[in-house]
C-alpha atoms as a PDB file:
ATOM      1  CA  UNK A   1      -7.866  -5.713  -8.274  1.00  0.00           C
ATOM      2  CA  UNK A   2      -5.508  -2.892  -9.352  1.00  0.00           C
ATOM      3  CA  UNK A   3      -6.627   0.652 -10.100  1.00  0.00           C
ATOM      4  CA  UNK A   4      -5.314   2.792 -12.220  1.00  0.00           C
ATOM      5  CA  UNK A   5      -5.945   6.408 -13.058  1.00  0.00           C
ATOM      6  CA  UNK A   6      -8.635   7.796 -11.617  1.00  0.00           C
ATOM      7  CA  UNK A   7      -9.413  11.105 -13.453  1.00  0.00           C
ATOM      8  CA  UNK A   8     -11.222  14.307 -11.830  1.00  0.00           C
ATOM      9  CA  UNK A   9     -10.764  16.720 -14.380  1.00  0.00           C
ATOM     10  CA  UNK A  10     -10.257  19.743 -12.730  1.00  0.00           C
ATOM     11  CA  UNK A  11     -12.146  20.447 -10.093  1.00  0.00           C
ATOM     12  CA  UNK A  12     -11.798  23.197  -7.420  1.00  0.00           C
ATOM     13  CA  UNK A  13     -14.317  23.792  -5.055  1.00  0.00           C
ATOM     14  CA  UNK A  14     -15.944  27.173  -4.884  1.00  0.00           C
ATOM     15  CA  UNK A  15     -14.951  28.643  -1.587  1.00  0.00           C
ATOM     16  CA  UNK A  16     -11.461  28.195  -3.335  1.00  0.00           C
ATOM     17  CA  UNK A  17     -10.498  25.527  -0.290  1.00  0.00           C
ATOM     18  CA  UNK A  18     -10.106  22.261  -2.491  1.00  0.00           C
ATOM     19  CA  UNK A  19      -6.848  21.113  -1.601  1.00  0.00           C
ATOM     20  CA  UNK A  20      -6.181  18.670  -4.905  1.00  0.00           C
ATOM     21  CA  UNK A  21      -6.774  21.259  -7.659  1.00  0.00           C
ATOM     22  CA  UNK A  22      -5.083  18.725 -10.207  1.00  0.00           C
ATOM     23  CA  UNK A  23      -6.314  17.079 -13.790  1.00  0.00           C
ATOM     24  CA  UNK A  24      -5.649  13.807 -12.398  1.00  0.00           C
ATOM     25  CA  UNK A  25      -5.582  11.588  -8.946  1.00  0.00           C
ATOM     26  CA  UNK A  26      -4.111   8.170  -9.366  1.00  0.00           C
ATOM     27  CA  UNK A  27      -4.093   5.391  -7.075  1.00  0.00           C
ATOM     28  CA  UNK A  28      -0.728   3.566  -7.325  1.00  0.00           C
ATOM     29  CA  UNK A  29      -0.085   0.167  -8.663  1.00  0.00           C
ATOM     30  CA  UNK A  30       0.842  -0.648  -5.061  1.00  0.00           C
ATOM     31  CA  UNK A  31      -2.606  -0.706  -3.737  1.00  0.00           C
ATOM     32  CA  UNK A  32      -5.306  -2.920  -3.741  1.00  0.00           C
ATOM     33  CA  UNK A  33      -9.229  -2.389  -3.190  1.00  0.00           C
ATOM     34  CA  UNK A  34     -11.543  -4.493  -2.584  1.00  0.00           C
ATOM     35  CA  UNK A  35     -15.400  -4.376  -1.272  1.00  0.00           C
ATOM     36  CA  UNK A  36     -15.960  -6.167   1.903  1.00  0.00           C
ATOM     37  CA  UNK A  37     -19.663  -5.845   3.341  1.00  0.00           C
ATOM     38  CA  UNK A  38     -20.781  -2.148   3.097  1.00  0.00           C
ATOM     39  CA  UNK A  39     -16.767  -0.738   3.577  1.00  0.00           C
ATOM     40  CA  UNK A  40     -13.378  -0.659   1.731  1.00  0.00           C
ATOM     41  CA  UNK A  41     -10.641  -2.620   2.152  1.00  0.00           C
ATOM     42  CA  UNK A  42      -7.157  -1.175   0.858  1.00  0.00           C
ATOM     43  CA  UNK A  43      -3.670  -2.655   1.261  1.00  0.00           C
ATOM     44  CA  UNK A  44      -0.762  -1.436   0.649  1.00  0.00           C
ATOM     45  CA  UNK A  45       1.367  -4.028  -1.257  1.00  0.00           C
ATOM     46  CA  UNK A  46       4.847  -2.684  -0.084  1.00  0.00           C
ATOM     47  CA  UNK A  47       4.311  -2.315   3.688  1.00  0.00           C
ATOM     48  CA  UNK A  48       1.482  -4.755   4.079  1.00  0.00           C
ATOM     49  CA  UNK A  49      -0.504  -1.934   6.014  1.00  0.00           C
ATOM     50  CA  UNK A  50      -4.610  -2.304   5.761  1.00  0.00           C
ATOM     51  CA  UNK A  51      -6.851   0.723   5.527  1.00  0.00           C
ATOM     52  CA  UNK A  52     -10.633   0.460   5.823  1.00  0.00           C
ATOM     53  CA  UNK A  53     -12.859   3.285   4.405  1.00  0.00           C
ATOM     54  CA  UNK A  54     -16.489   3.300   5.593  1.00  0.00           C
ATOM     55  CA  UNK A  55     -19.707   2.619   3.370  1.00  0.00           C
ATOM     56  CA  UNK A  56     -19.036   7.170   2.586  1.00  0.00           C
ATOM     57  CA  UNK A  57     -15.479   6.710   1.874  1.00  0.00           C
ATOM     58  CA  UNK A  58     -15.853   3.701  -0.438  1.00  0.00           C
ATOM     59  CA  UNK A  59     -18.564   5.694  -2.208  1.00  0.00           C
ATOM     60  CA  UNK A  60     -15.845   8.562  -2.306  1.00  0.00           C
ATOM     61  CA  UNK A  61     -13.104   5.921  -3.766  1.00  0.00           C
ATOM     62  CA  UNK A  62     -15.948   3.988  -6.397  1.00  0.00           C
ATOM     63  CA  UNK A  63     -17.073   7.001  -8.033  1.00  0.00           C
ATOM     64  CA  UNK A  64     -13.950   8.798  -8.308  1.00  0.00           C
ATOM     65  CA  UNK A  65     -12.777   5.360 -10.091  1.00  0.00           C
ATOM     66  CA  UNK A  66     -15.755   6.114 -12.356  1.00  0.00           C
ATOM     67  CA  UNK A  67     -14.619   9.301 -13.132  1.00  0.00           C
ATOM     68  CA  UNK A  68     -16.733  11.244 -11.118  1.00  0.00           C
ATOM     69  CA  UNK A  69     -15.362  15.016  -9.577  1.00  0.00           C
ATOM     70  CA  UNK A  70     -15.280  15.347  -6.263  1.00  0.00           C
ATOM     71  CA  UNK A  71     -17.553  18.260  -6.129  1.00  0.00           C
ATOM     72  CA  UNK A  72     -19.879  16.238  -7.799  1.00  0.00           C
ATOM     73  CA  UNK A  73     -19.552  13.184  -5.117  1.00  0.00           C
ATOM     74  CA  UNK A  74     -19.999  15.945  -2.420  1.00  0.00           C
ATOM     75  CA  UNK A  75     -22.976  17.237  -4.068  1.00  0.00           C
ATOM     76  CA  UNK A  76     -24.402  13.530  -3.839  1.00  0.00           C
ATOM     77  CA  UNK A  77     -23.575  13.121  -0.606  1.00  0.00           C
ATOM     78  CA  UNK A  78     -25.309  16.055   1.006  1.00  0.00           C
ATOM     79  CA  UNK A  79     -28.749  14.861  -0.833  1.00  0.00           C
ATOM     80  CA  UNK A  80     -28.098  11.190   0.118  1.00  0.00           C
ATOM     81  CA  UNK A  81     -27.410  12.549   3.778  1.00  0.00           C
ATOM     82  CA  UNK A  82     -29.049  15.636   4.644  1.00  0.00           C
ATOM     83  CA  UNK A  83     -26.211  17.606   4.880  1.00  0.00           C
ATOM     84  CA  UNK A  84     -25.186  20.781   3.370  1.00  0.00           C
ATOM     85  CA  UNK A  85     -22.612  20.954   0.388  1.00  0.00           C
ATOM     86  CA  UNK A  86     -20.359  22.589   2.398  1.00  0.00           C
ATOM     87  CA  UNK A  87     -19.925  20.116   5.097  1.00  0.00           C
ATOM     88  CA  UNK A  88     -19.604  17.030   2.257  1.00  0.00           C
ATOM     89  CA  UNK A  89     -16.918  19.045   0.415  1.00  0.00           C
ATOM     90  CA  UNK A  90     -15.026  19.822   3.982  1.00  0.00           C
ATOM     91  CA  UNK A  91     -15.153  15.844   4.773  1.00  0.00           C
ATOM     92  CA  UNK A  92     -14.315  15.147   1.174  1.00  0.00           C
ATOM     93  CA  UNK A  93     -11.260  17.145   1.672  1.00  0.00           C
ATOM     94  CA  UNK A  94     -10.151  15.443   4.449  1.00  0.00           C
ATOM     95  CA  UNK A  95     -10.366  11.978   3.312  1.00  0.00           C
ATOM     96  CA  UNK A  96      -8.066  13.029   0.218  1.00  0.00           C
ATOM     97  CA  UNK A  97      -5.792  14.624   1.692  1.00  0.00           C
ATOM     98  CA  UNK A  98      -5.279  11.682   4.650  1.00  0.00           C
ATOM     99  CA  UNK A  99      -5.687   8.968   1.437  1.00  0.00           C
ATOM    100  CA  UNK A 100      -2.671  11.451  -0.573  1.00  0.00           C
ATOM    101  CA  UNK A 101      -0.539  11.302   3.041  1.00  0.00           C
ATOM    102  CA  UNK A 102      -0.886   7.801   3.191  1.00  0.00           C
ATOM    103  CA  UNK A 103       0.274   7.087  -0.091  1.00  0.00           C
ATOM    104  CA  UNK A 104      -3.309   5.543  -1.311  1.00  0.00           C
ATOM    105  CA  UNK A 105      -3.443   8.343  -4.071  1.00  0.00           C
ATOM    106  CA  UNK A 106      -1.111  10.259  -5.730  1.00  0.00           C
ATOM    107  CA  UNK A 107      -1.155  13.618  -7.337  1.00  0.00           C
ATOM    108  CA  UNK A 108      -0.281  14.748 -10.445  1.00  0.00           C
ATOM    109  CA  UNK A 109       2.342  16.937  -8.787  1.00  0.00           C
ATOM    110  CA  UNK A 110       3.775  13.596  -7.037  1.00  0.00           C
END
């Protein structure tokens, strides 16, 4: 299955440290998802290279598909875990911006 635009209005996190402070995230037409067990599969059509995003970072990919902010994933995370906001948001963060390195997402500065 192809994705398409994935849209996160815009959505900075409070502390000021979100790093995609965009309208939009899109994952290109070059990738594919799909659900295998509890985790994410990804390929990258061009290179052939797999990725595999655990049962938090397919949460992270599904509901940002759905429309869903990131803050707003984050804040469901940190009830669904136990964890503080803060920490969610950090990790959050970090998968984006290794899934926007990678090529998995693009930016609507891309």
């Amino acid at each position: 299955m192809l994705w398409g635009m994935c849209s996160t209005h815009d959505d900075v996190f409070s502390d000021g440290s979100w790093h995609f402070k965009l309208k939009a995230m899109e994952i290109p037409t070059n990738i594919i998802a799909k659900m295998v067990d509890a985790d994410m599969v990804l390929l990258n059509l061009t290179d052939g290279t797999y990725y595999k995003l655990n049962t938090t970072g397919a949460f992270l990919w599904k509901e940002l598909q759905k429309g869903v902010t990131p803050n707003q994933v984050a804040l469901s995370l940190a009830e669904r875990y136990t964890i503080s906001a803060e920490t969610a948001r950090g990790d959050i963060d970090a998968l984006l911006k290794d899934l926007h390195k990678e090529g998995l997402l693009k930016t609507e500065t891309d």
